[in-house]
Protein backbone atom coordinates (compact mmCIF):
# COMPACT_ATOMS: atom_id res chain seq x y z
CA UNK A 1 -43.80 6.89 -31.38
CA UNK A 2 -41.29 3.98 -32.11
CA UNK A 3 -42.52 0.51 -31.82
CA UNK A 4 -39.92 -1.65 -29.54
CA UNK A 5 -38.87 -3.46 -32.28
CA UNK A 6 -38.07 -0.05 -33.90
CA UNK A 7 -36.20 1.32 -31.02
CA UNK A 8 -33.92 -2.00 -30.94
CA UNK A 9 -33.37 -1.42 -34.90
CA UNK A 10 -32.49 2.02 -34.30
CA UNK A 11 -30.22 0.97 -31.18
CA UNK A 12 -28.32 -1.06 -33.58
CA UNK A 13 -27.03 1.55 -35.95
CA UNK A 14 -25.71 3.52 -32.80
CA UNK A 15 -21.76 3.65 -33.11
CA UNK A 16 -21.42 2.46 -29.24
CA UNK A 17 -24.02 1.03 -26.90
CA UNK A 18 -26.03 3.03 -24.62
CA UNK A 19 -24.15 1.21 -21.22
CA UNK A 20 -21.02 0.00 -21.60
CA UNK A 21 -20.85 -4.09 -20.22
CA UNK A 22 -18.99 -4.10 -16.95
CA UNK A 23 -15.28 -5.34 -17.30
CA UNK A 24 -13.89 -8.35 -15.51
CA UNK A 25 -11.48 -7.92 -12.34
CA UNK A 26 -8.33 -8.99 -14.54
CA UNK A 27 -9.29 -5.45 -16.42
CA UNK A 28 -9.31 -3.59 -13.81
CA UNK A 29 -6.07 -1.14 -12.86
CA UNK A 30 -5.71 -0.26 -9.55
CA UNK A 31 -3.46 3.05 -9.06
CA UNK A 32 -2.91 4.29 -5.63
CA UNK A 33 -3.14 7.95 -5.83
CA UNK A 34 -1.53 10.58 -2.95
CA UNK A 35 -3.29 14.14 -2.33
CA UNK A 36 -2.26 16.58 -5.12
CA UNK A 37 0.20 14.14 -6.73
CA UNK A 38 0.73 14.03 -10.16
CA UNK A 39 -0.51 11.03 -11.15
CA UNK A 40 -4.11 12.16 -9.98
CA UNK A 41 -3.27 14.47 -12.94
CA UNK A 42 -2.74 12.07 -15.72
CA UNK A 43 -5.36 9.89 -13.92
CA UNK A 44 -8.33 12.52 -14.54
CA UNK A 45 -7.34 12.48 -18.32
CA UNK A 46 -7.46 9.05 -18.90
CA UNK A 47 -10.99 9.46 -17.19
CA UNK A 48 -12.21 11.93 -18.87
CA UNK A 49 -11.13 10.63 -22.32
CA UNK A 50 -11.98 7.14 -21.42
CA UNK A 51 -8.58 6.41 -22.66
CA UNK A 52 -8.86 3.06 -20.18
CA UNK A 53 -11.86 1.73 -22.25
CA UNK A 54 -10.25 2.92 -25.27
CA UNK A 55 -7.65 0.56 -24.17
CA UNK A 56 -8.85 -2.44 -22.81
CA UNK A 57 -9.20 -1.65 -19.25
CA UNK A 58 -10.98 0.08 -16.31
CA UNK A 59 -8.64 2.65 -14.31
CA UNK A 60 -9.81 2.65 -10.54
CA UNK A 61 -8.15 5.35 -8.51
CA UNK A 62 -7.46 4.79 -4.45
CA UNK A 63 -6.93 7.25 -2.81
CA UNK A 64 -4.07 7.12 -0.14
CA UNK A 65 -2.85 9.35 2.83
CA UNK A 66 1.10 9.46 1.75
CA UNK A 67 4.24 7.50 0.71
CA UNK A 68 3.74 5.30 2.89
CA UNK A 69 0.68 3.97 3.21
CA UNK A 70 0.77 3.77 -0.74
CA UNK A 71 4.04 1.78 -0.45
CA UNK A 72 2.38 -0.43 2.24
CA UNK A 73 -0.38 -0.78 0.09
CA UNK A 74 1.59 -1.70 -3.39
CA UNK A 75 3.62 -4.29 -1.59
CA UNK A 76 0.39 -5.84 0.24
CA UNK A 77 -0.83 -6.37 -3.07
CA UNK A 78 -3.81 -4.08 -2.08
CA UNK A 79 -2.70 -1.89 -5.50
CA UNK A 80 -1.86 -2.66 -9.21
CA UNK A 81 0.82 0.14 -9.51
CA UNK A 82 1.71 3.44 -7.46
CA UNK A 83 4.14 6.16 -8.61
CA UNK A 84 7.60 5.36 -7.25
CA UNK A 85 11.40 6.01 -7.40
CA UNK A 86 13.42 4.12 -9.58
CA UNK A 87 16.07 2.99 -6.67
CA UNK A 88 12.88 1.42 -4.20
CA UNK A 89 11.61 -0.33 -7.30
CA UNK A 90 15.46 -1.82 -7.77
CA UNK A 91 15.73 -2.30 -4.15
CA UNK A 92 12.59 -4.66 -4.06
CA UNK A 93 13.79 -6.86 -7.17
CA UNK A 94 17.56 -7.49 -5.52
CA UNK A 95 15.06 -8.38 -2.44
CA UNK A 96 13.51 -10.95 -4.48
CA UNK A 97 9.93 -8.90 -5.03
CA UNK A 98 9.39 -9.25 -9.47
CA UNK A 99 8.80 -5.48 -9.65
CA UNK A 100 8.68 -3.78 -12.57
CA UNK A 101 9.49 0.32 -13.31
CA UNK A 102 7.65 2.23 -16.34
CA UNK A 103 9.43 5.28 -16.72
CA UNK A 104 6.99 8.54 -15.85
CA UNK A 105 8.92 11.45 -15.37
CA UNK A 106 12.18 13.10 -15.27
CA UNK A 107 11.18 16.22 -13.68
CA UNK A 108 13.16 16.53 -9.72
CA UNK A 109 13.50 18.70 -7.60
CA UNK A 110 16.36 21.53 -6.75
CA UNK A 111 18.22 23.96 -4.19
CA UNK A 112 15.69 27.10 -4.22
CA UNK A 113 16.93 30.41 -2.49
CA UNK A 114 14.93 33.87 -2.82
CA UNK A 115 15.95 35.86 -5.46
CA UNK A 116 18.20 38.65 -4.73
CA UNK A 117 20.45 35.70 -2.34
CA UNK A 118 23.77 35.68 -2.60
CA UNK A 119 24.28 32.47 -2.95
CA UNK A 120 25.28 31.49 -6.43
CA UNK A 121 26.87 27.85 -6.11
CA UNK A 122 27.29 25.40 -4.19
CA UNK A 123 30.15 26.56 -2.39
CA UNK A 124 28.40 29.49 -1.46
CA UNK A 125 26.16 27.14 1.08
CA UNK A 126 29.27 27.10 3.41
CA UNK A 127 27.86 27.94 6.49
CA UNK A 128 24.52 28.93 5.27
CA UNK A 129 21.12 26.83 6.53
CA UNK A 130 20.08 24.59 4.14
CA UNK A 131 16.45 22.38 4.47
CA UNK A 132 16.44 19.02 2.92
CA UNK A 133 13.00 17.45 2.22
CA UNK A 134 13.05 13.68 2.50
CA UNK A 135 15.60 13.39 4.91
CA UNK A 136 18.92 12.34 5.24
CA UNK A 137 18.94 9.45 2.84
CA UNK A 138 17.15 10.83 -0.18
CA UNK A 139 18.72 10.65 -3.55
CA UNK A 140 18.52 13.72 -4.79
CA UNK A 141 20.25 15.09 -0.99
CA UNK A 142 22.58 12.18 -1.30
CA UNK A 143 23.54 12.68 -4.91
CA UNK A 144 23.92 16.99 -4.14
CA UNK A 145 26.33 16.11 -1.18
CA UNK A 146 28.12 13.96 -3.13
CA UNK A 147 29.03 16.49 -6.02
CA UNK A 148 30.18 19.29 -3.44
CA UNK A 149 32.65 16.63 -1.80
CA UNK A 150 33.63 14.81 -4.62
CA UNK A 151 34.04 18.21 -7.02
CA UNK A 152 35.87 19.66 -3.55
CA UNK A 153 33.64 22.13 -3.42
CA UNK A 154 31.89 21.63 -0.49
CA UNK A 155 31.30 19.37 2.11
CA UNK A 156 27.74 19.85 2.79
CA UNK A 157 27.02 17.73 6.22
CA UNK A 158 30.01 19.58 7.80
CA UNK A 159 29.77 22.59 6.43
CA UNK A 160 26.17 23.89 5.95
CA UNK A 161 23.74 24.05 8.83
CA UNK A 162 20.96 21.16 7.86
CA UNK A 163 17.09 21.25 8.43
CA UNK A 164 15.24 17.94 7.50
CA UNK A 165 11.91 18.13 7.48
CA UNK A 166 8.42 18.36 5.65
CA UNK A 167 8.53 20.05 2.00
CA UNK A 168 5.55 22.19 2.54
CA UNK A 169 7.25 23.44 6.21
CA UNK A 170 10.60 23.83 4.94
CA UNK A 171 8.92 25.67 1.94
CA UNK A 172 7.56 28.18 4.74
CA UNK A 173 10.07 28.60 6.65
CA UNK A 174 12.25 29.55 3.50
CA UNK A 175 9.68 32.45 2.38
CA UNK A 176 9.85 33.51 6.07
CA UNK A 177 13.53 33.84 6.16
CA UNK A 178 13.96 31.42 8.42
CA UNK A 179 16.32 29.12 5.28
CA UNK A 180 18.73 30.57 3.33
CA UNK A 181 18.28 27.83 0.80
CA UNK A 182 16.29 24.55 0.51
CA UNK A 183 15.91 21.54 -1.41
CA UNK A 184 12.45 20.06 -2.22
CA UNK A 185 10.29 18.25 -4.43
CA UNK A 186 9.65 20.16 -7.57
CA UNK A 187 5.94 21.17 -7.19
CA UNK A 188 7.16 23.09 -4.22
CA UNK A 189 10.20 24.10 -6.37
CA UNK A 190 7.58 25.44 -8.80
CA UNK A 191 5.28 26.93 -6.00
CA UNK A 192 8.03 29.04 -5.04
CA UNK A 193 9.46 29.90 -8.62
CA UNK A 194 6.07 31.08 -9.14
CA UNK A 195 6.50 34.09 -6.31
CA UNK A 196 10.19 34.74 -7.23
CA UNK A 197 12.46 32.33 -5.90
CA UNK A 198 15.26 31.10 -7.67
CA UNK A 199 16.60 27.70 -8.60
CA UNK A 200 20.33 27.14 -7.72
CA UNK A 201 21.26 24.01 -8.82
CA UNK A 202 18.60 20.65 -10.20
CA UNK A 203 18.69 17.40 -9.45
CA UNK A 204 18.85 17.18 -13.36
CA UNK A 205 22.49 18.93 -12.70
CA UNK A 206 23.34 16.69 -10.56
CA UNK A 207 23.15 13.59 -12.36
CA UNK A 208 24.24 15.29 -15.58
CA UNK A 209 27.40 16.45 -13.78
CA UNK A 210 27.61 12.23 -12.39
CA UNK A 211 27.16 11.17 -16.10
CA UNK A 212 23.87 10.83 -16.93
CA UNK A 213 24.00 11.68 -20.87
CA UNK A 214 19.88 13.20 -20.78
CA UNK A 215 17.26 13.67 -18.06
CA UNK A 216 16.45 10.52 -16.10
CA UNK A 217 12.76 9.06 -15.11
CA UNK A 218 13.96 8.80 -11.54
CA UNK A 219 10.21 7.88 -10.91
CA UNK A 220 8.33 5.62 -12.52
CA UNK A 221 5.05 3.71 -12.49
CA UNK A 222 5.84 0.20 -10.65
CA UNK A 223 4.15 -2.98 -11.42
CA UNK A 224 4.34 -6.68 -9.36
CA UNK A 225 6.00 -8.77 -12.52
CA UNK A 226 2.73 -11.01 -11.60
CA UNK A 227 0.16 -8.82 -12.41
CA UNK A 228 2.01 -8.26 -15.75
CA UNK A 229 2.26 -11.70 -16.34
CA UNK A 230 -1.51 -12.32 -15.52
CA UNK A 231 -3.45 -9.25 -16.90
CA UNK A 232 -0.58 -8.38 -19.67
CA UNK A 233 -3.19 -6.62 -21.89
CA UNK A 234 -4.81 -4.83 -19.57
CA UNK A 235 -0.91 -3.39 -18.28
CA UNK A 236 -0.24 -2.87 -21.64
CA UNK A 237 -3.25 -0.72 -22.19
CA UNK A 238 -2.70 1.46 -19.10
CA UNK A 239 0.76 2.01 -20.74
CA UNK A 240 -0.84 3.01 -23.64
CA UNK A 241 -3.11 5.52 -22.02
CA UNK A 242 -1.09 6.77 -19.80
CA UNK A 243 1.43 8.22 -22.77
CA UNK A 244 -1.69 9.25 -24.74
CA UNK A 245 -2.41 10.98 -21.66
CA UNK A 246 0.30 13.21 -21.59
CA UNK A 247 0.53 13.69 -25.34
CA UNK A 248 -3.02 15.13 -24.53
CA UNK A 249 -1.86 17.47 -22.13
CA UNK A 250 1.36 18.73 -24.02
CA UNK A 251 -0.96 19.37 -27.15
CA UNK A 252 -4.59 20.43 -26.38
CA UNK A 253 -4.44 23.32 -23.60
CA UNK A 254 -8.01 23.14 -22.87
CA UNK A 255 -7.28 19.07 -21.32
CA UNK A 256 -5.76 21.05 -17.90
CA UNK A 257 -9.69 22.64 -17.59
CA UNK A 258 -10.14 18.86 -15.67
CA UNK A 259 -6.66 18.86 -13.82
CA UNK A 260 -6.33 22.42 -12.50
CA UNK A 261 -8.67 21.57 -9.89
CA UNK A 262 -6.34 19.08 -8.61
CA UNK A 263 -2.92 21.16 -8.74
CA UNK A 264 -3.85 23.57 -5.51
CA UNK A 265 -3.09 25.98 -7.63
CA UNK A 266 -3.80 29.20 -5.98
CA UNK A 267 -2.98 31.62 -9.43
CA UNK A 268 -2.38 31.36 -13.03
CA UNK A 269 1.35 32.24 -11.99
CA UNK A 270 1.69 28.52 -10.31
CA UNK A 271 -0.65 26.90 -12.55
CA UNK A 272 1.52 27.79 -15.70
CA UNK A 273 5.05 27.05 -13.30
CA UNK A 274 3.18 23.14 -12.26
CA UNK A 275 2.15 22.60 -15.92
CA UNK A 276 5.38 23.41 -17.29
CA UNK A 277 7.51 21.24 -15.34
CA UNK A 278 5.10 18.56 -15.56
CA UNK A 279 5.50 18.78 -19.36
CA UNK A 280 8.98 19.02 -19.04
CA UNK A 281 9.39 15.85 -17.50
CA UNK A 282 7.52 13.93 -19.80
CA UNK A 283 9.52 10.86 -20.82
CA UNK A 284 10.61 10.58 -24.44
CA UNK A 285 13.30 8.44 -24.58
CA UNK A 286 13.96 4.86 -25.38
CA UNK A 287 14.30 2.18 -22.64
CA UNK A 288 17.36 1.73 -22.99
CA UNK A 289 19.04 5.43 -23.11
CA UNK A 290 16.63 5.42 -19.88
CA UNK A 291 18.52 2.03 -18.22
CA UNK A 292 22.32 3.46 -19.29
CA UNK A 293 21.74 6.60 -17.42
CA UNK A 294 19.58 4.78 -14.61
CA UNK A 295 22.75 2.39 -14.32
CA UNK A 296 25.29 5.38 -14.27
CA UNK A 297 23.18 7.09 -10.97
CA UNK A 298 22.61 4.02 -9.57
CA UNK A 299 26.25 2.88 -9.44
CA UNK A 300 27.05 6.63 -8.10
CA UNK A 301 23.92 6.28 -4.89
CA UNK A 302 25.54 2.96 -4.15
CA UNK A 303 29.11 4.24 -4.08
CA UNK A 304 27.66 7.76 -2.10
CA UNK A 305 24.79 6.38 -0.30
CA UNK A 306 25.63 2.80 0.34
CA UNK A 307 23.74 -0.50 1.41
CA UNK A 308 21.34 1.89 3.49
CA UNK A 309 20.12 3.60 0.76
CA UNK A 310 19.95 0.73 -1.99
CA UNK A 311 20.48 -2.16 -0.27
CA UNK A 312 22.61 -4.97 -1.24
CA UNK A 313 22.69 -4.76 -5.61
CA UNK A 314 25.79 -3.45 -6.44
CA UNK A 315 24.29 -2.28 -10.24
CA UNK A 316 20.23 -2.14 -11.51
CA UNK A 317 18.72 -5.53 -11.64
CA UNK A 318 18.27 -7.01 -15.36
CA UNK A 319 14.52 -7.21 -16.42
CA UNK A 320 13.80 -3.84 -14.15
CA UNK A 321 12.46 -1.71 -17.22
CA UNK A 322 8.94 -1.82 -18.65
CA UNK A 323 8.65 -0.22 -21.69
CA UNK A 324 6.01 1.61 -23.22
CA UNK A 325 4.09 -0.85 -24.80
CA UNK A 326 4.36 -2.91 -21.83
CA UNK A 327 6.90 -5.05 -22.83
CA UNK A 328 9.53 -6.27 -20.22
């Protein structure tokens, strides 16, 4: 048997130590994370990797109920970052709140309808009843009404009979017949591509057909400019992992073995639907491409969707973009 003094000379030629030393709090990364959201995805990578010690920090995940609570939570300063859309992180900043937006993904949702409808544009929804997830002042539901009026193709509020409700009920109700078409997030999109159902029109569309010259990250990791400006390192190592995340996911198959439990993904049909998209959406421009286009939907939501739905900035705030090496 080893003497101690040869176990402590053998301990030393290890490549890492046996326990890892605890980090301090200004290393630590809080991310609020919602039931079956995507960024529990990412999240169980950079786990299982240990891409956060690889980087410099400790990833600790809180779990959260919904949107709301997690936006509760982010502006109580309870959370380092939460996923969120591009026009609340633009709304805090004109409100005086130093946020900060990471791009994360350009995948959005679209207009589903089963697949032998008859509905093949927009037009085509005269009349017909149409669910909108999010309600009445989402972007993606202001930004489709907006291209039917301002195109002349349809008025939507006037001339389509509107549900608002739940994604996962309006989802239902559309398999049950109940819909003729419905917009929702895209992992319901997906769910229902998956058993047939059709996409009519994207939000990618959408803001293509409003300007936007590539897809847009519409959502985005958001950070207080604060906690950048006190734990920089550590926010520019969660940057880091979080692209080295996905570049794990779009390039080693076997990396979904820890997500798939997460996805509710009842068959290999929606598993390979969720995991495309989510791919699909990965970022890959630069920041600025990203701000351009941001600027050019922004300027249409605040022309379509007023003070209501952006508040009072009349264009993006400057400073609003974190780039990928976590660099304002």
């Amino acid at each position: 048997m080893l003497s101690r003094r040869g176990l402590l000379a053998t301990a030393a030629l290890w490549p890492l130590p046996a326990i890892l030393p605890a980090r301090a709090a200004s290393d630590v990364i809080k991310l609020g994370v919602l039931p079956f959201g995507t960024a529990s995805w990412e999240a169980a990578v950079i786990k299982e990797r240990r891409l956060d010690e690889a980087n410099g920090f400790t990833l600790e995940l809180v779990k959260l109920a919904g949107n709301d609570a997690a936006r509760i939570a982010f502006q109580g300063n309870r959370l380092d970052t939460i996923v969120g859309d591009l026009i609340w992180a633009a709304r805090l900043r004109g409100e005086g709140r130093n946020v900060k937006f990471l791009p994360y993904s350009t995948t959005e949702g679209a207009v589903m309808v089963p697949a032998n409808s008859p509905i093949k544009g927009l037009k085509d929804l005269a009349g017909k009843r149409l669910g909108v997830a999010g309600g009445a002042l989402d972007k993606s539901w202001v930004l489709l009404k907006a291209q039917g009026r301002e195109t002349g193709t349809i008025d939507l509020e006037h001339n389509a009979q509107l549900a608002f409700g739940a994604p996962p009920l309006l989802a239902q109700k559309l398999e049950a017949g109940e819909l003729d078409a419905a917009l929702l997030y895209w992992q319901y999109c997906a769910r229902l591509e998956a058993k047939g159902f059709r996409r009519l029109i994207s939000a990618d569309d959408v803001m293509r057909a409003f300007g936007a010259k590539g897809s847009v990250s519409l959502i985005g990791y958001l950070f207080e400019g604060e906690t950048i400006e006190q734990r920089p390192e550590a926010v520019k190592g969660f940057a880091r992992a979080s692209r080295a995340a996905k570049d794990i996911l779009a390039n080693e198959p076997e990396a979904w073995n820890a997500v798939r439990p997460l996805m509710a993904a009842e068959d290999d049909a929606t598993f390979e639907v969720l995991k495309r998209d989510f791919l699909a959406g990965v970022p890959r421009r630069a920041i600025e491409a990203e701000r351009a286009d941001g600027e050019q939907i922004y300027t249409t939501l605040v022309r379509t969707g007023g003070e209501q739905l952006v508040g009072t900035g009349r264009t993006l705030p400057p400073n609003l973009y974190l780039d990928a090496t976590g660099k304002g």
